[in-house]
PDB file of N, CA and C in Angstrom:
ATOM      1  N   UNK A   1     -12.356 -10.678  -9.885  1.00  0.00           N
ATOM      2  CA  UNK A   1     -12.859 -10.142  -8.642  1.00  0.00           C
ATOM      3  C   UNK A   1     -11.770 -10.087  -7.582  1.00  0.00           C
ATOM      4  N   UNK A   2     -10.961 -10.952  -7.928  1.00  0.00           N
ATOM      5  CA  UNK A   2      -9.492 -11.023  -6.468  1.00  0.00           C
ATOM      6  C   UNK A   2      -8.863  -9.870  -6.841  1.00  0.00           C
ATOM      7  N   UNK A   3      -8.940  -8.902  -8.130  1.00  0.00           N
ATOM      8  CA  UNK A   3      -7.884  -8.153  -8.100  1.00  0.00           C
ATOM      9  C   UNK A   3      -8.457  -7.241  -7.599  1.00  0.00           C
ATOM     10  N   UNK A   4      -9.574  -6.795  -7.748  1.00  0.00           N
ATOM     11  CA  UNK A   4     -10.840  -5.501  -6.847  1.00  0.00           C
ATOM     12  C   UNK A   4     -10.401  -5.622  -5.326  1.00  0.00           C
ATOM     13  N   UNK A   5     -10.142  -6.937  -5.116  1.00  0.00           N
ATOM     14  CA  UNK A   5     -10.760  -6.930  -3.933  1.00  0.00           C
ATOM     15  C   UNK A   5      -9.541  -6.657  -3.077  1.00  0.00           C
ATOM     16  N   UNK A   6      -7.937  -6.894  -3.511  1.00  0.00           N
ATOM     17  CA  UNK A   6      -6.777  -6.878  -3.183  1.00  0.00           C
ATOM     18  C   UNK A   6      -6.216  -5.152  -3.411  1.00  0.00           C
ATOM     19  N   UNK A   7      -7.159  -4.735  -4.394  1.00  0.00           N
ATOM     20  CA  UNK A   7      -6.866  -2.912  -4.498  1.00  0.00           C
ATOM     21  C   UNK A   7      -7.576  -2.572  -3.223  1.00  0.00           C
ATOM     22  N   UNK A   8      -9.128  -3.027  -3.596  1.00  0.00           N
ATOM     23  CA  UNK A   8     -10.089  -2.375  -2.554  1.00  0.00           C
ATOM     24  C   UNK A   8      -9.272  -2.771  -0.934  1.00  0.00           C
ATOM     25  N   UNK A   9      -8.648  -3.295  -0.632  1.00  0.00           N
ATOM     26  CA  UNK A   9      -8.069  -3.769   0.805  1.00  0.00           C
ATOM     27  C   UNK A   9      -7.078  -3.046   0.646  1.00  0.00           C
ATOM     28  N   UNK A  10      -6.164  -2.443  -0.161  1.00  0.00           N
ATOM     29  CA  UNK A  10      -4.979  -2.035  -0.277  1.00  0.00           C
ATOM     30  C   UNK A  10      -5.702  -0.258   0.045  1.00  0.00           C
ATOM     31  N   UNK A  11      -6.238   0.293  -0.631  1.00  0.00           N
ATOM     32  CA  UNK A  11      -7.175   1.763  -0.947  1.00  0.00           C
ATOM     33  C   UNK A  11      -7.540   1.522   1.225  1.00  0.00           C
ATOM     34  N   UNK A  12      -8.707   0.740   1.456  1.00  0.00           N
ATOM     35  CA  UNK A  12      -9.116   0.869   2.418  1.00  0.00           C
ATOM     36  C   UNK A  12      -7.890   0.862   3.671  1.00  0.00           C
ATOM     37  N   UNK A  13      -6.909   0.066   3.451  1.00  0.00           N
ATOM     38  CA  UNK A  13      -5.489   0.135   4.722  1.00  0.00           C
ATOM     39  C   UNK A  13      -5.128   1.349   4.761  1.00  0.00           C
ATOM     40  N   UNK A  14      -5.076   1.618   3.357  1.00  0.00           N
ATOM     41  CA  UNK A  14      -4.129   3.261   3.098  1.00  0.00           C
ATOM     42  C   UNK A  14      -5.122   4.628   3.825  1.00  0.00           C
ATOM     43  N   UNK A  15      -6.034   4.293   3.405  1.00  0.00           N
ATOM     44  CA  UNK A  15      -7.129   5.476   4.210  1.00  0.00           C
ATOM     45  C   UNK A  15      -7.156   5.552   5.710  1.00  0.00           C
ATOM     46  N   UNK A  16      -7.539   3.828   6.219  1.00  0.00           N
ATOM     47  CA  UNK A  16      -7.085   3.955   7.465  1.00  0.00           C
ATOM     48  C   UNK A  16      -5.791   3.868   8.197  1.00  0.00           C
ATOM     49  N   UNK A  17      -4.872   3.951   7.208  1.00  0.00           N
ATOM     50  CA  UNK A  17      -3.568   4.672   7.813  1.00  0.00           C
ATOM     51  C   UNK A  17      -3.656   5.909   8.153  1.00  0.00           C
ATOM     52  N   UNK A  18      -4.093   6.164   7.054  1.00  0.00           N
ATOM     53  CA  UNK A  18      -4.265   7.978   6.956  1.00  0.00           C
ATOM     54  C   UNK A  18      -4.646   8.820   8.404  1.00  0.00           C
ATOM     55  N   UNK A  19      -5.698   8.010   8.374  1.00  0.00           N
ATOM     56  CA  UNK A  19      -6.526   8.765   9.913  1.00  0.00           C
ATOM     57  C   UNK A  19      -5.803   8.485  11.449  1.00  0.00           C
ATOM     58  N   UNK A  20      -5.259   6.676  11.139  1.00  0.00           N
ATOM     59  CA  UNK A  20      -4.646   6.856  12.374  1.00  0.00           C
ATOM     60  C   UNK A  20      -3.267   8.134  12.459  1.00  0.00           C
ATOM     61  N   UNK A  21      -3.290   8.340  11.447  1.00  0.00           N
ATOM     62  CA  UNK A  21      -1.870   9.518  11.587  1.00  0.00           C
ATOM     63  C   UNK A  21      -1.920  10.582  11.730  1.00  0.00           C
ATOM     64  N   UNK A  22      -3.749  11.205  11.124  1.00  0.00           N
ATOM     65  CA  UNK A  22      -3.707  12.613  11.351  1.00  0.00           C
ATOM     66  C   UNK A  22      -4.355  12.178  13.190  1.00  0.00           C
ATOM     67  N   UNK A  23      -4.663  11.442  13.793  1.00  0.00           N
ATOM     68  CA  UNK A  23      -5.261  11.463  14.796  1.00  0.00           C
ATOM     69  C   UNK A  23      -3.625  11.202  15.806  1.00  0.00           C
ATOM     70  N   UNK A  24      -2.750  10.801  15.495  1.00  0.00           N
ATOM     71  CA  UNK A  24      -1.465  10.791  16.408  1.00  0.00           C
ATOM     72  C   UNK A  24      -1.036  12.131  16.301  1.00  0.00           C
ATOM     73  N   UNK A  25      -0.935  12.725  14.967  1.00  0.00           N
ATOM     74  CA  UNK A  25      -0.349  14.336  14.796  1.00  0.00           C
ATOM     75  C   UNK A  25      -1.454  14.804  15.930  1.00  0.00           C
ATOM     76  N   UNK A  26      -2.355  14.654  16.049  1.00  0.00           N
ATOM     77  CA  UNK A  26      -3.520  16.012  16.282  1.00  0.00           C
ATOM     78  C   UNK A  26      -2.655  16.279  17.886  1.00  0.00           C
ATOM     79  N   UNK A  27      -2.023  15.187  18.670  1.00  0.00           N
ATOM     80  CA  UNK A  27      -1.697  15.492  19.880  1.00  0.00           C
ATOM     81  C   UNK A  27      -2.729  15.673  21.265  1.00  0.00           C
ATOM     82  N   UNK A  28      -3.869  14.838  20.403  1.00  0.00           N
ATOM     83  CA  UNK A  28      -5.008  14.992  21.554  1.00  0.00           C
ATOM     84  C   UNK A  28      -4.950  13.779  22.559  1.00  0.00           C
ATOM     85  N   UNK A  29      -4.144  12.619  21.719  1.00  0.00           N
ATOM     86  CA  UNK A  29      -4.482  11.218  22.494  1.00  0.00           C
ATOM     87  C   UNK A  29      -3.399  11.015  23.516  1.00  0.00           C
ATOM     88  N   UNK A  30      -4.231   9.760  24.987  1.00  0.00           N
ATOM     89  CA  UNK A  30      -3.476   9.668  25.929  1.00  0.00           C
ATOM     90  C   UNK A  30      -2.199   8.746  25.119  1.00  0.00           C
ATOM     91  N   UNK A  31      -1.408   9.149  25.790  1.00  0.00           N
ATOM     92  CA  UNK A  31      -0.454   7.459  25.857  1.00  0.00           C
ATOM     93  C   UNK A  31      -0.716   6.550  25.288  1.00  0.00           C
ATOM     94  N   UNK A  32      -1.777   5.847  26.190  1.00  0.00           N
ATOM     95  CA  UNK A  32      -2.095   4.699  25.600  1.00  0.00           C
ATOM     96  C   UNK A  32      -2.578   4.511  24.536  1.00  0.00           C
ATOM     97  N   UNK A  33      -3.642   5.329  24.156  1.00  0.00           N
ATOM     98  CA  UNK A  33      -3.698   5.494  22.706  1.00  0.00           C
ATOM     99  C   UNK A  33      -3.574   5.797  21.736  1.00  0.00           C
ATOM    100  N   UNK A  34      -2.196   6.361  21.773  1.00  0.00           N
ATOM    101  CA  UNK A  34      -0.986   6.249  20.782  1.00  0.00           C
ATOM    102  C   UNK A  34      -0.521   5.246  20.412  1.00  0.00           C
ATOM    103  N   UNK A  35      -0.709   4.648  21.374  1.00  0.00           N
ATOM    104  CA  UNK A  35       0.679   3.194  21.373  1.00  0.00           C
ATOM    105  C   UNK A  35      -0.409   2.002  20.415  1.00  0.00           C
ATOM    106  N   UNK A  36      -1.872   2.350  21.022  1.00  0.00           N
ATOM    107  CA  UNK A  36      -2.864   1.664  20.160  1.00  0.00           C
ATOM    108  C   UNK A  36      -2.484   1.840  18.877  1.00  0.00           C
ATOM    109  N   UNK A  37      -2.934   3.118  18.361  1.00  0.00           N
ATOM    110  CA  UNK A  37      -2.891   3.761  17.114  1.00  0.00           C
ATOM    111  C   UNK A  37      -1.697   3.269  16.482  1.00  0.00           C
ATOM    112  N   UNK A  38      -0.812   3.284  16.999  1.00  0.00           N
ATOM    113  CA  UNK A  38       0.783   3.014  16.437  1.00  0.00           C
ATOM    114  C   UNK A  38       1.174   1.903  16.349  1.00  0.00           C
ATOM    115  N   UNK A  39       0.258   1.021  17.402  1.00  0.00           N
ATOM    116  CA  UNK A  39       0.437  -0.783  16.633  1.00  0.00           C
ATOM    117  C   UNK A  39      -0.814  -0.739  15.565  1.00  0.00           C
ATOM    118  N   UNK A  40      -2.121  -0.177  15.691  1.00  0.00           N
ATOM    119  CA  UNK A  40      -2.294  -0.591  14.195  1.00  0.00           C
ATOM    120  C   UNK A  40      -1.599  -0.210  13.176  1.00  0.00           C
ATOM    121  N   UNK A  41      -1.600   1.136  13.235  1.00  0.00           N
ATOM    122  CA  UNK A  41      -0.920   1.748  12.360  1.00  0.00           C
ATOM    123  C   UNK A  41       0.554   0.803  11.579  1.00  0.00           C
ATOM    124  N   UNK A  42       1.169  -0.145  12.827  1.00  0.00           N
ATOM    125  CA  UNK A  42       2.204  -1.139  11.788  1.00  0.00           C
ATOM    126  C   UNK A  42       1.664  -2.117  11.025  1.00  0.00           C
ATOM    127  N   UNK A  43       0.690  -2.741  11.750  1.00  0.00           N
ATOM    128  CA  UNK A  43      -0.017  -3.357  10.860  1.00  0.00           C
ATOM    129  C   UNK A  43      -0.557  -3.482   9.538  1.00  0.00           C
ATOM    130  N   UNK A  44      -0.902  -2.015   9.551  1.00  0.00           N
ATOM    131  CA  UNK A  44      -1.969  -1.682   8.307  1.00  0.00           C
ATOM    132  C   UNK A  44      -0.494  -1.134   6.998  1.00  0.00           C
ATOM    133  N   UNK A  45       0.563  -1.022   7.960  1.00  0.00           N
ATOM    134  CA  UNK A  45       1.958  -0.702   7.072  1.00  0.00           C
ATOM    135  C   UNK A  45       2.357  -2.353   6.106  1.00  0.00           C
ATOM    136  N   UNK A  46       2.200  -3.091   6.838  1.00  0.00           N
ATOM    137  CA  UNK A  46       2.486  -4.271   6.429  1.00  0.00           C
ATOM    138  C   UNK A  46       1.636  -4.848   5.839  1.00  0.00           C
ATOM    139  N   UNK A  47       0.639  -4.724   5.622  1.00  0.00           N
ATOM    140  CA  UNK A  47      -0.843  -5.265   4.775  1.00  0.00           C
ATOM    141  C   UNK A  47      -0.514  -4.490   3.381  1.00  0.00           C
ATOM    142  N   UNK A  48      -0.631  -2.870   3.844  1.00  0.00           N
ATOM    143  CA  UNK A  48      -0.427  -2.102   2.607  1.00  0.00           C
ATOM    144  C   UNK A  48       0.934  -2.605   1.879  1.00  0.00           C
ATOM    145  N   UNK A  49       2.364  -2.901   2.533  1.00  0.00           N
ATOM    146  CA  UNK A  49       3.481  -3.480   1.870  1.00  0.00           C
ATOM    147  C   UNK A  49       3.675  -4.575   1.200  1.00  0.00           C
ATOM    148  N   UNK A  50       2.795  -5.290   1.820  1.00  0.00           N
ATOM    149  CA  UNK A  50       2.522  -6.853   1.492  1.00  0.00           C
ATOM    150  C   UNK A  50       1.554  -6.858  -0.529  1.00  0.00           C
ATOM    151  N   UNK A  51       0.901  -6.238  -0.177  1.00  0.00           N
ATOM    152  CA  UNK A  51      -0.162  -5.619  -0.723  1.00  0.00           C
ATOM    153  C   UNK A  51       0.624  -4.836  -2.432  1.00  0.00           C
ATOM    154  N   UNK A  52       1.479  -4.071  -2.326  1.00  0.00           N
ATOM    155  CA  UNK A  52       2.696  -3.849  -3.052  1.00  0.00           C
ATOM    156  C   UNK A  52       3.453  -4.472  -3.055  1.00  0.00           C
ATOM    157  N   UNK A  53       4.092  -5.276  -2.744  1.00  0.00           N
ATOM    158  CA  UNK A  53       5.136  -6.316  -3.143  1.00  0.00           C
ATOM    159  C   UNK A  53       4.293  -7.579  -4.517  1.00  0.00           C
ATOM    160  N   UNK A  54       3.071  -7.771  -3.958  1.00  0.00           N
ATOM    161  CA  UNK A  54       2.277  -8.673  -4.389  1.00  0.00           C
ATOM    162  C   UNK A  54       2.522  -7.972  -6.340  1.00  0.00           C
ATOM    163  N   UNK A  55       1.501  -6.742  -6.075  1.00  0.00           N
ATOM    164  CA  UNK A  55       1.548  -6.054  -7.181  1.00  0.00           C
ATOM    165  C   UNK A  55       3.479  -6.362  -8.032  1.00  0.00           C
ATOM    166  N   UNK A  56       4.267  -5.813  -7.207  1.00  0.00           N
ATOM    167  CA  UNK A  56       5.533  -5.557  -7.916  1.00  0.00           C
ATOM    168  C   UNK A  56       5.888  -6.830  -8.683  1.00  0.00           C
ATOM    169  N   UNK A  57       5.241  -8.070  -8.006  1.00  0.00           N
ATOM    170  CA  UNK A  57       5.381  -9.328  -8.528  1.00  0.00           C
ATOM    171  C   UNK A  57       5.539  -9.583  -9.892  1.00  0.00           C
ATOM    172  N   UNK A  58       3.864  -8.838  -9.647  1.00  0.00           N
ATOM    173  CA  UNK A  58       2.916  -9.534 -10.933  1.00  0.00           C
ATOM    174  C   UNK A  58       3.514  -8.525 -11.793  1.00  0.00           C
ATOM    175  N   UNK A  59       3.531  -7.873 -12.092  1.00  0.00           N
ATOM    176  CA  UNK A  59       4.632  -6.989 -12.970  1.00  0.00           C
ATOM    177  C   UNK A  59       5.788  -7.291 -13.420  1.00  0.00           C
ATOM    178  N   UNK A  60       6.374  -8.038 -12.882  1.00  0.00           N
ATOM    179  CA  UNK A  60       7.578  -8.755 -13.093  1.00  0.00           C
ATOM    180  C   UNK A  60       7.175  -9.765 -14.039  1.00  0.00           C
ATOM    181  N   UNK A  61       6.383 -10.473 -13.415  1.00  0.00           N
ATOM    182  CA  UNK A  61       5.952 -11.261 -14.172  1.00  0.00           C
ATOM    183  C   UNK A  61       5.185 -10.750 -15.562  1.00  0.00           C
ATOM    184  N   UNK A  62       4.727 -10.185 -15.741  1.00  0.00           N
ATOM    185  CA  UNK A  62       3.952  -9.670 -17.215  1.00  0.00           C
ATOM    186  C   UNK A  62       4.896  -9.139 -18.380  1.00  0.00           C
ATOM    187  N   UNK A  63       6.212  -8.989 -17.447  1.00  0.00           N
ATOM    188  CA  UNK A  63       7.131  -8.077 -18.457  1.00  0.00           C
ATOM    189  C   UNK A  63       8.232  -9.478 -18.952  1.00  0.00           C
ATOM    190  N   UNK A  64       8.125 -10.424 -18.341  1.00  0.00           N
ATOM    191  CA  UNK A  64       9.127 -11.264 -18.128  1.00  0.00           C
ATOM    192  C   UNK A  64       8.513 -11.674 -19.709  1.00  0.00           C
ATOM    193  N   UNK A  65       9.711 -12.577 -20.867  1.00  0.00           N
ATOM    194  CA  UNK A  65       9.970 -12.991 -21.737  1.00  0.00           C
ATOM    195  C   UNK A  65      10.732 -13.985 -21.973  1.00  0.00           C
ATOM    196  N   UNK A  66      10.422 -14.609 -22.761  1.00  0.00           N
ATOM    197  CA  UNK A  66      11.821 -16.303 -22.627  1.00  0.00           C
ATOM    198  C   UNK A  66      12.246 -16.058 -21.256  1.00  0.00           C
ATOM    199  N   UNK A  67      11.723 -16.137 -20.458  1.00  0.00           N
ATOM    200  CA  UNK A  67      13.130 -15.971 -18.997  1.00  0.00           C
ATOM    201  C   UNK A  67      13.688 -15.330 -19.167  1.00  0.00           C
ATOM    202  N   UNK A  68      13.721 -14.246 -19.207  1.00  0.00           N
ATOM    203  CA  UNK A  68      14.442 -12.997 -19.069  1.00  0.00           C
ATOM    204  C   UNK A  68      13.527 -11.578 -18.817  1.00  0.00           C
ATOM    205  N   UNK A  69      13.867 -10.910 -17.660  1.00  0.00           N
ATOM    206  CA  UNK A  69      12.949  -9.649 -17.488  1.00  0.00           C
ATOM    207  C   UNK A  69      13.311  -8.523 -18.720  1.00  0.00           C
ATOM    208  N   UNK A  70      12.517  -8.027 -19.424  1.00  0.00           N
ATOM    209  CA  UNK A  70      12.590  -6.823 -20.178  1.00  0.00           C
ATOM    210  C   UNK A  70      12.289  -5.405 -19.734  1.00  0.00           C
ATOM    211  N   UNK A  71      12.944  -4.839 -19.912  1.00  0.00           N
ATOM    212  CA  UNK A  71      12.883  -3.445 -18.971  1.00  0.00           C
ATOM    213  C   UNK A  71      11.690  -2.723 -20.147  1.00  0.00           C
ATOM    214  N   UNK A  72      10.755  -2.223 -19.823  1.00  0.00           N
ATOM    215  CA  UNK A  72       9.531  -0.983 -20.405  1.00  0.00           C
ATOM    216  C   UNK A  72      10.155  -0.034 -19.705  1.00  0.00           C
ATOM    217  N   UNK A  73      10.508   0.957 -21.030  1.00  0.00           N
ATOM    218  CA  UNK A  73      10.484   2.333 -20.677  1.00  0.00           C
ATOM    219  C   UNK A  73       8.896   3.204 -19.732  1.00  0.00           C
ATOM    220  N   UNK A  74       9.282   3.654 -19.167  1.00  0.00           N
ATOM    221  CA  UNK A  74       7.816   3.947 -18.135  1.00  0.00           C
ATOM    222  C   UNK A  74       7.309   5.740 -18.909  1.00  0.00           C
ATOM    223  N   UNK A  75       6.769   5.553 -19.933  1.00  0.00           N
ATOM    224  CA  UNK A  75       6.200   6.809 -20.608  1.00  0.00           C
ATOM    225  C   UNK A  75       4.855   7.404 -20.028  1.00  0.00           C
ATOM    226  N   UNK A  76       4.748   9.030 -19.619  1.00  0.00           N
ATOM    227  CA  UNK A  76       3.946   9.485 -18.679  1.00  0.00           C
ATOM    228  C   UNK A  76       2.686  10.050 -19.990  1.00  0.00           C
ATOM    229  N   UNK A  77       1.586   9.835 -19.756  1.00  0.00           N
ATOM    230  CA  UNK A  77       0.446  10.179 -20.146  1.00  0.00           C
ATOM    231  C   UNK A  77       0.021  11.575 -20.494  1.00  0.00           C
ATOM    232  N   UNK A  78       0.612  12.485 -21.395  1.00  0.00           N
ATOM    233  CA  UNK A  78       0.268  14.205 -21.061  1.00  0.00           C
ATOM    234  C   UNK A  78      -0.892  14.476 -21.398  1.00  0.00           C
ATOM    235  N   UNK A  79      -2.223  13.392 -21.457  1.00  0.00           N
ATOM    236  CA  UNK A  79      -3.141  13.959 -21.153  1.00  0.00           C
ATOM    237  C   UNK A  79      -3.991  13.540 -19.982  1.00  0.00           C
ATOM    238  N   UNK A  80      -2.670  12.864 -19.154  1.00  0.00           N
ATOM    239  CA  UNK A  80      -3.547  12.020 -17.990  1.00  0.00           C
ATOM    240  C   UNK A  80      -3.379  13.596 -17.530  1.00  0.00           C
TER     241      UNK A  80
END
């Protein structure tokens, strides 16, 4: 359930990144609420980064062998 719940927080930051950005592009907001938008907006950068680093971890870790990282070739799916 922690890993749902660490996507689902990661999915939900990224969305509401999303909006605070098309709502700074749109050029409708005062000043001040830009500057709003643009401190969450770091925030939700650093949750989402945090959020990926975590992931890059655990990957590291899954590939890791006797102590030593093994490189996986990264093969693309042609019927994804």
């Amino acid at each position: 359930m922690a890993r749902k719940k660490v996507a689902l927080d990661f999915e939900q930051s990224l969305a509401e990144l999303q909006q605070l950005v098309e709502r700074l592009e749109s050029g409708e907001l005062s000043l001040e609420d830009s500057l709003t938008c643009f401190e969450q907006g770091i925030g939700l950068t650093r949750d989402c980064q945090a959020a990926l680093n975590q992931a890059e971890q655990k990957v590291q870790m899954l590939l890791e062998r006797d102590g030593k990282l093994q490189e996986v070739p990264f093969e693309v799916d042609p019927e994804a």
